[in-house]
PDB file of N, CA and C in Angstrom:
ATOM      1  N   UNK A   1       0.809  -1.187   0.000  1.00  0.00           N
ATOM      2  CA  UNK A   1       0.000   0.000   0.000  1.00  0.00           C
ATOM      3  C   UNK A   1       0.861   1.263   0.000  1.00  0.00           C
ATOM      4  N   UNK A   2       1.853   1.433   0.327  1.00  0.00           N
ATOM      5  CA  UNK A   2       2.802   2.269   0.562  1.00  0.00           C
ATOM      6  C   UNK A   2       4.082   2.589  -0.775  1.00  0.00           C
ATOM      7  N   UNK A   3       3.635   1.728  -1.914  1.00  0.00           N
ATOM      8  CA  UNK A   3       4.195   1.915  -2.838  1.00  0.00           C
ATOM      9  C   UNK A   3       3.603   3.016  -4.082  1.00  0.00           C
ATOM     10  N   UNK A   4       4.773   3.809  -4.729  1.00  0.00           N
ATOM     11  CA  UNK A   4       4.074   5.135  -5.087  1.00  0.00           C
ATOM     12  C   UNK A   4       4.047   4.538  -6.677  1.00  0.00           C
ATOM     13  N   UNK A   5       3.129   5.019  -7.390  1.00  0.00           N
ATOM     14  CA  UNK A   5       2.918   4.889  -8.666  1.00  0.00           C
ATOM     15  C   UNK A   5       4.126   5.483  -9.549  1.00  0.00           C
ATOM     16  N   UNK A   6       4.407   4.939 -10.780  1.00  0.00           N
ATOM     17  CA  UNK A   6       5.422   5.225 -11.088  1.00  0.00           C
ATOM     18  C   UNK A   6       5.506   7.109 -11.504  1.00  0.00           C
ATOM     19  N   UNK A   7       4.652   7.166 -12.059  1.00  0.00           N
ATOM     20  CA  UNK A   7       4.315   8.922 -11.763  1.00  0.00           C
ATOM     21  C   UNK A   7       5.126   9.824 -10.426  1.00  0.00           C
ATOM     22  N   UNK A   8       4.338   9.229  -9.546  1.00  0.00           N
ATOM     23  CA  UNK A   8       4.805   9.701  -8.589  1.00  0.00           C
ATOM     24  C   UNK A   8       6.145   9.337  -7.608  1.00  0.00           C
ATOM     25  N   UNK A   9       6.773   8.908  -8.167  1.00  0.00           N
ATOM     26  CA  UNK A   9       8.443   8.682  -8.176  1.00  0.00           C
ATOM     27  C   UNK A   9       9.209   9.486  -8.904  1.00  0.00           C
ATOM     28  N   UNK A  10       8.844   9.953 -10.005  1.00  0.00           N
ATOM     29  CA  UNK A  10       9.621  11.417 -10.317  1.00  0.00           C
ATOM     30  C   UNK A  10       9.377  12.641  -9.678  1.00  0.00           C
ATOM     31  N   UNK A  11      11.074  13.119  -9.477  1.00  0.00           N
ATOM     32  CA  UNK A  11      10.759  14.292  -8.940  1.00  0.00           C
ATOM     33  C   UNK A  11      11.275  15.496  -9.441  1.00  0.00           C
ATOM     34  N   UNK A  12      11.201  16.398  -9.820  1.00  0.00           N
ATOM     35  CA  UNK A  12      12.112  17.760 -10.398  1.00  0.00           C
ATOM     36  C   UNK A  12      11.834  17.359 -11.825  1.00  0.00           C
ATOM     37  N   UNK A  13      12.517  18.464 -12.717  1.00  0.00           N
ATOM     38  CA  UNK A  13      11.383  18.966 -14.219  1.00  0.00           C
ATOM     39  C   UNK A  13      11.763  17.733 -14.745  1.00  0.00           C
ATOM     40  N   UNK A  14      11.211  17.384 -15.982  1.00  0.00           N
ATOM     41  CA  UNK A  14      11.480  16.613 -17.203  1.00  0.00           C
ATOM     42  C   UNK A  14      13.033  16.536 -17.468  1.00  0.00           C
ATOM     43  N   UNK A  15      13.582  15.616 -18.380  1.00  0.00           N
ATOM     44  CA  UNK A  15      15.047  15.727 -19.156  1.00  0.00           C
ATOM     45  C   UNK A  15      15.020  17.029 -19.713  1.00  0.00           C
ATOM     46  N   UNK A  16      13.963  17.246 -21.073  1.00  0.00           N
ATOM     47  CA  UNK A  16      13.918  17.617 -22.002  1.00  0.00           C
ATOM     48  C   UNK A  16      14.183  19.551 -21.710  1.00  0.00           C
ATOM     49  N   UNK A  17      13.823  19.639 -20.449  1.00  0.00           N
ATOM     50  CA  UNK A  17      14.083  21.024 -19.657  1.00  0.00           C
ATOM     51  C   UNK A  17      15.123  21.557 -19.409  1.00  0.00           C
ATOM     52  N   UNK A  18      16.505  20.411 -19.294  1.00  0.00           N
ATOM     53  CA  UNK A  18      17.580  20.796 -18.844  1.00  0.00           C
ATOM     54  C   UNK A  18      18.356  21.013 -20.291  1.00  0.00           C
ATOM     55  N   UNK A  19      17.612  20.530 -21.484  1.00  0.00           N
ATOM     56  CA  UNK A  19      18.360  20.800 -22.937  1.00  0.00           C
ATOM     57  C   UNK A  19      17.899  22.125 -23.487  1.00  0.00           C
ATOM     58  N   UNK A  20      16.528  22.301 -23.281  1.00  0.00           N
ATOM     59  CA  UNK A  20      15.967  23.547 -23.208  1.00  0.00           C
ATOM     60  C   UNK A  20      16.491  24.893 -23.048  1.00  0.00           C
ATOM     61  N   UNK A  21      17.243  24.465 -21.680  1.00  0.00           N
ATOM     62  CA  UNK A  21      18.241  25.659 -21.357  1.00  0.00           C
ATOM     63  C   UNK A  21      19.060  25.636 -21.520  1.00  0.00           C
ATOM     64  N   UNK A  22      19.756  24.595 -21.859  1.00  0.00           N
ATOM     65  CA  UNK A  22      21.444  24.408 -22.621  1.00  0.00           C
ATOM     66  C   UNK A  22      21.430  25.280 -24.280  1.00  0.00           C
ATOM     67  N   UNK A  23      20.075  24.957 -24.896  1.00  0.00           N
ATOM     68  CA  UNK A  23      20.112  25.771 -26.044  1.00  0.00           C
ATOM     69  C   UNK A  23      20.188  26.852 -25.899  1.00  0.00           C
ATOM     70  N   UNK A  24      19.291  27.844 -24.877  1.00  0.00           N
ATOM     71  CA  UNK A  24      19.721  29.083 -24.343  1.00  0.00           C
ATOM     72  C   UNK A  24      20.938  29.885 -24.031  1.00  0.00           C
ATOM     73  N   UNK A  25      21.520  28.634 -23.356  1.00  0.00           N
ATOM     74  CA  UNK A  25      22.775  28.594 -22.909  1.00  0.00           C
ATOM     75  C   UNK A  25      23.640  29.190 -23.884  1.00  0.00           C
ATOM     76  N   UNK A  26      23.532  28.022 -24.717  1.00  0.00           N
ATOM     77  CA  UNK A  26      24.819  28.048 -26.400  1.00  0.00           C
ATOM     78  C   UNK A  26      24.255  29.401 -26.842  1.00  0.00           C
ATOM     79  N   UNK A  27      23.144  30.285 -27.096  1.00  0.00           N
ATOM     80  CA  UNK A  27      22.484  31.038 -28.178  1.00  0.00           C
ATOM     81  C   UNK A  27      23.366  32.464 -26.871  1.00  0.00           C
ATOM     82  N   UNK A  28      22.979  31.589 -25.825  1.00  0.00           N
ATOM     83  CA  UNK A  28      23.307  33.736 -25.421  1.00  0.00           C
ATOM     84  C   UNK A  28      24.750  33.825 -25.329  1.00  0.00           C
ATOM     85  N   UNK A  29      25.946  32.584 -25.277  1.00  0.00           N
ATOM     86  CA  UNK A  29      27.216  32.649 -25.254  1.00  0.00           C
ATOM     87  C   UNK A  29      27.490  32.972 -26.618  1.00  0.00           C
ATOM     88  N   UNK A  30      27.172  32.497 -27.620  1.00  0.00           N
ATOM     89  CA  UNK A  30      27.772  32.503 -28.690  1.00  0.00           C
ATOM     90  C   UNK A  30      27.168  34.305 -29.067  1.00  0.00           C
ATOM     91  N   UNK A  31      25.804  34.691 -28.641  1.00  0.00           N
ATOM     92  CA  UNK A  31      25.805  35.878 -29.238  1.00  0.00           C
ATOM     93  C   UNK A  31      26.638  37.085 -28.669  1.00  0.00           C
ATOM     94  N   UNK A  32      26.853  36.421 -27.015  1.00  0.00           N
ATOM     95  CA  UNK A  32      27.330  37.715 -26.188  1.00  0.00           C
ATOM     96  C   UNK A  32      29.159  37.988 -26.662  1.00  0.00           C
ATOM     97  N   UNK A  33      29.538  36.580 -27.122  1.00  0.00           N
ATOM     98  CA  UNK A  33      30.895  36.773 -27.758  1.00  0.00           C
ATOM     99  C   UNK A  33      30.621  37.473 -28.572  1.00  0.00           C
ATOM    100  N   UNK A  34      29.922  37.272 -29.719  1.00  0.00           N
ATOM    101  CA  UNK A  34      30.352  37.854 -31.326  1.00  0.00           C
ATOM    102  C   UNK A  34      29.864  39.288 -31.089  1.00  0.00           C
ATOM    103  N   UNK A  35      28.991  39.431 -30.072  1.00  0.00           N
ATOM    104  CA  UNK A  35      28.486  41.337 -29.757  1.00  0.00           C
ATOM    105  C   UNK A  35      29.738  41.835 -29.266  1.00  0.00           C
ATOM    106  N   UNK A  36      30.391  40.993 -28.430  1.00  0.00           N
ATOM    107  CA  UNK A  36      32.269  41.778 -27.839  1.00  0.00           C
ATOM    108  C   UNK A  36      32.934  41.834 -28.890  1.00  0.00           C
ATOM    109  N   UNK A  37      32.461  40.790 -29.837  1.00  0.00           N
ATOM    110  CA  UNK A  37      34.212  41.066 -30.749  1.00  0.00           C
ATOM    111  C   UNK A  37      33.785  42.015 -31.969  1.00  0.00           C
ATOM    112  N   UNK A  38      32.187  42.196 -31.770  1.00  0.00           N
ATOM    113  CA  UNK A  38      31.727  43.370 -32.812  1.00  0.00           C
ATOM    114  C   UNK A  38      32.165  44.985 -32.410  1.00  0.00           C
ATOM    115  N   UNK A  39      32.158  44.852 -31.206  1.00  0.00           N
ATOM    116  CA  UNK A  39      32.087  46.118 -30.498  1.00  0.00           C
ATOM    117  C   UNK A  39      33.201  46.348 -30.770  1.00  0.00           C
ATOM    118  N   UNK A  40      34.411  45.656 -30.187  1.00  0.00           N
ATOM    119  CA  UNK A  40      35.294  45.276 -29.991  1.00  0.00           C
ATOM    120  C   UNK A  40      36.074  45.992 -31.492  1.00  0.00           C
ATOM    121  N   UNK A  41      35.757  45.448 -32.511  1.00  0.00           N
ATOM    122  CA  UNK A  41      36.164  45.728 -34.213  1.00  0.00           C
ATOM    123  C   UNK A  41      35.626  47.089 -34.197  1.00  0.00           C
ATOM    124  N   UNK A  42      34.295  47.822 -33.580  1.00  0.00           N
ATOM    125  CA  UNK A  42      33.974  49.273 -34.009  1.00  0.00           C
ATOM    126  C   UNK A  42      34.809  49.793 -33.601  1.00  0.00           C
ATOM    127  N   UNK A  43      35.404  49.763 -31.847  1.00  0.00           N
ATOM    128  CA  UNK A  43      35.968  50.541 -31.362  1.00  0.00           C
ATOM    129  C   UNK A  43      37.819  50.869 -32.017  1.00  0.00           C
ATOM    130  N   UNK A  44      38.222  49.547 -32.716  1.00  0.00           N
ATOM    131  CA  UNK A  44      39.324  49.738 -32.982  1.00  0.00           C
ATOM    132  C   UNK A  44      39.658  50.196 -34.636  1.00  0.00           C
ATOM    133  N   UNK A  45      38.226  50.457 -35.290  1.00  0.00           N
ATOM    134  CA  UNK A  45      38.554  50.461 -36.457  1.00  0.00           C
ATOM    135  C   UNK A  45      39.459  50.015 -37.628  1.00  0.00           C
ATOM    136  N   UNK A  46      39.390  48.966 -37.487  1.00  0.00           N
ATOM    137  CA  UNK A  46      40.507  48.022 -38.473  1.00  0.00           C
ATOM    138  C   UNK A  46      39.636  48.191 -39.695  1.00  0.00           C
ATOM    139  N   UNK A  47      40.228  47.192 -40.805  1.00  0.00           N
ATOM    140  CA  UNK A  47      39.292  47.205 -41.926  1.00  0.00           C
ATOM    141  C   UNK A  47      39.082  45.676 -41.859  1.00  0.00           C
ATOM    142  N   UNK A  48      40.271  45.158 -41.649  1.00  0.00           N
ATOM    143  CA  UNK A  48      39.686  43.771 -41.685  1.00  0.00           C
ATOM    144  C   UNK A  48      39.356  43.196 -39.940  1.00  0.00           C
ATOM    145  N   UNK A  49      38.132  42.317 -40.421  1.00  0.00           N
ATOM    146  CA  UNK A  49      37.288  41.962 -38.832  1.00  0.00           C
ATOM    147  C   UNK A  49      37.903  40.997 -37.790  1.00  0.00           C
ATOM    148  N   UNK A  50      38.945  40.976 -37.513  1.00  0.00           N
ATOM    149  CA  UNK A  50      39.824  40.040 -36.872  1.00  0.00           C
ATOM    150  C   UNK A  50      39.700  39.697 -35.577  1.00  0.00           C
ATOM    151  N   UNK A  51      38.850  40.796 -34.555  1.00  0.00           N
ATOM    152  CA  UNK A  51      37.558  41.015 -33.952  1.00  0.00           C
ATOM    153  C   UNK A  51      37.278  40.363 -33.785  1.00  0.00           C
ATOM    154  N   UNK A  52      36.238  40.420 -34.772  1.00  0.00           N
ATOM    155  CA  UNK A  52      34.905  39.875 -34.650  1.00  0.00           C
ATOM    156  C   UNK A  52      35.113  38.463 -35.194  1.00  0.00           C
ATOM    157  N   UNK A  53      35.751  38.109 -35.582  1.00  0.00           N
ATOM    158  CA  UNK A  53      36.020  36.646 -36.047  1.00  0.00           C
ATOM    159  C   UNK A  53      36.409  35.521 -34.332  1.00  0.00           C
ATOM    160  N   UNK A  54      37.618  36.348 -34.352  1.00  0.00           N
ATOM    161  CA  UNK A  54      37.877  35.391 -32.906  1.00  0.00           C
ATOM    162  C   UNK A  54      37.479  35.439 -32.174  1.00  0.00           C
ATOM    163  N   UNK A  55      36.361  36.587 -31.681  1.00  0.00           N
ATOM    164  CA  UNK A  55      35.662  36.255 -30.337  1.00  0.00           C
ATOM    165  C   UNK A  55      34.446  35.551 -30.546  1.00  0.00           C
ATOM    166  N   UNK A  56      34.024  35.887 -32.152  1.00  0.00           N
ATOM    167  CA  UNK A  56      32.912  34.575 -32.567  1.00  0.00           C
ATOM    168  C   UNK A  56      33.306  33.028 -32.750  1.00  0.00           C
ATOM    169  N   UNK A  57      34.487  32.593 -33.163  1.00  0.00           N
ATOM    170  CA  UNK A  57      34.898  31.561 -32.795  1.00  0.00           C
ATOM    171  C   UNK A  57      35.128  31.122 -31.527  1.00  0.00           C
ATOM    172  N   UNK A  58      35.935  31.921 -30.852  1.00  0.00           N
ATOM    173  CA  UNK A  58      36.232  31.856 -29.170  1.00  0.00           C
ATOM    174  C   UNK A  58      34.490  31.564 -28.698  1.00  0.00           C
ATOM    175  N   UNK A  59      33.996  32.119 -28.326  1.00  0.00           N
ATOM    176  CA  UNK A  59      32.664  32.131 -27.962  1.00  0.00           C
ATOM    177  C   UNK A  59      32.077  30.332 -28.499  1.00  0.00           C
ATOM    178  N   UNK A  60      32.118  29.871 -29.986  1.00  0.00           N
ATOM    179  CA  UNK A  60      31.532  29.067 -30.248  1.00  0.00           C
ATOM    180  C   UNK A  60      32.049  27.808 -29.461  1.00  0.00           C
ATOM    181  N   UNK A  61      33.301  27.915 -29.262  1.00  0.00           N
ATOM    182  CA  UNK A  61      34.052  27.150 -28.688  1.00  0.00           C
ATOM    183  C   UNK A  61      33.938  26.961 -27.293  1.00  0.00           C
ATOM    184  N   UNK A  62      33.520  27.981 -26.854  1.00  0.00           N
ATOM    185  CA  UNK A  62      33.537  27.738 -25.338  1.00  0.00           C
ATOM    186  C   UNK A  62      32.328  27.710 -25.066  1.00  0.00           C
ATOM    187  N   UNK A  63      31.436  27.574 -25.726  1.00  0.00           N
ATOM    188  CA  UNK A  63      29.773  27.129 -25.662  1.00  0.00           C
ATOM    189  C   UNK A  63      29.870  25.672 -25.663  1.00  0.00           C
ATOM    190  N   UNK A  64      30.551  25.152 -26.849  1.00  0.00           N
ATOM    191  CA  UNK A  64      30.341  23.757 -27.048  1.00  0.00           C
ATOM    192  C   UNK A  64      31.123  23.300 -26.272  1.00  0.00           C
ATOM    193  N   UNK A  65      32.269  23.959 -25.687  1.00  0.00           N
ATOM    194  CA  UNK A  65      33.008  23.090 -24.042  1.00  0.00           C
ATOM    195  C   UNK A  65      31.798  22.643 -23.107  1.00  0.00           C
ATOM    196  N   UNK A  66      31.421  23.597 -22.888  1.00  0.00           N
ATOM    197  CA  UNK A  66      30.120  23.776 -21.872  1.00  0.00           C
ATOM    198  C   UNK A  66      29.145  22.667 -22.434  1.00  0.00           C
ATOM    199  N   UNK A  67      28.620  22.879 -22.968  1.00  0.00           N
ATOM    200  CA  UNK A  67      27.663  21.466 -23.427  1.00  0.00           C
ATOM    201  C   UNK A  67      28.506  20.318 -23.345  1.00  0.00           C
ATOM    202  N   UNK A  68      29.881  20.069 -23.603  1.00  0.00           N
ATOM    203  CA  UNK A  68      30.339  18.871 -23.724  1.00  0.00           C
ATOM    204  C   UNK A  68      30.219  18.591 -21.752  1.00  0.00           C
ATOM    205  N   UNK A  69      30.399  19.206 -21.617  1.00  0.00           N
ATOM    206  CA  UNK A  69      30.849  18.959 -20.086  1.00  0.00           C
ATOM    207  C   UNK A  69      29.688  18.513 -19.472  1.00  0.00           C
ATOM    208  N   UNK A  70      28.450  19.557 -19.493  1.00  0.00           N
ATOM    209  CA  UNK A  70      27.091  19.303 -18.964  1.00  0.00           C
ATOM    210  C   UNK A  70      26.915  17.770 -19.310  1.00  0.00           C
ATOM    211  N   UNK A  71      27.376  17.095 -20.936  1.00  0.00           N
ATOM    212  CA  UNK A  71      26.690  16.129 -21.608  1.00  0.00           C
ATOM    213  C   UNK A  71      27.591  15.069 -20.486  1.00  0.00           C
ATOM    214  N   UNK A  72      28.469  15.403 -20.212  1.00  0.00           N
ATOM    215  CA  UNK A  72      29.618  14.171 -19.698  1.00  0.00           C
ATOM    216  C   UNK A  72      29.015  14.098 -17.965  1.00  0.00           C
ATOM    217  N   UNK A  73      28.604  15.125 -17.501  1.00  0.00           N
ATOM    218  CA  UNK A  73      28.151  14.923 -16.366  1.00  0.00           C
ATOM    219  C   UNK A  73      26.944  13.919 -15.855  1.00  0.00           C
ATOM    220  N   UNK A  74      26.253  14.110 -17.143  1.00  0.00           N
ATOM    221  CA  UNK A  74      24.833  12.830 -17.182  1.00  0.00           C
ATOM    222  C   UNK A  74      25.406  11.765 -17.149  1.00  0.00           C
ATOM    223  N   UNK A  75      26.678  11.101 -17.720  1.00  0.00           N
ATOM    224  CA  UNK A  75      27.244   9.942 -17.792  1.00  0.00           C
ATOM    225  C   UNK A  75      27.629   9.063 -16.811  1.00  0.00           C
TER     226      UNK A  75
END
């Protein structure tokens, strides 16, 4: 009598919640880099974007660290 339905053995959100915000995650790292290395290129006026290239790469890169890590922690 004291046994809980399988329903009610989960506790805290869904999986699908914690990817939810990992996409968030990746979208606001990768944009908040490439907005620094934009800024970044206005303020120094170059002609070529050298900027804005590596902090958009840098950024992509250290988004997908982050997901790799989160992903390795489920493991």
């Amino acid at each position: 009598m004291s046994e809980l339905k399988p329903k009610e053995k989960l506790t805290g959100p869904p999986v699908y919640v914690k990817y939810i915000g990992l996409s968030f995650q990746l979208f606001s790292v990768i944009g908040a880099g490439t907005w620094l290395g934009w800024w970044i290129q206005q303020k120094s006026e170059m002609k070529f974007p050298i900027w804005l290239l590596l902090f958009c790469f840098l950024s992509v890169f250290l988004a997908f660290y982050q997901l790799w890590v989160s992903i390795k922690k489920d493991k």
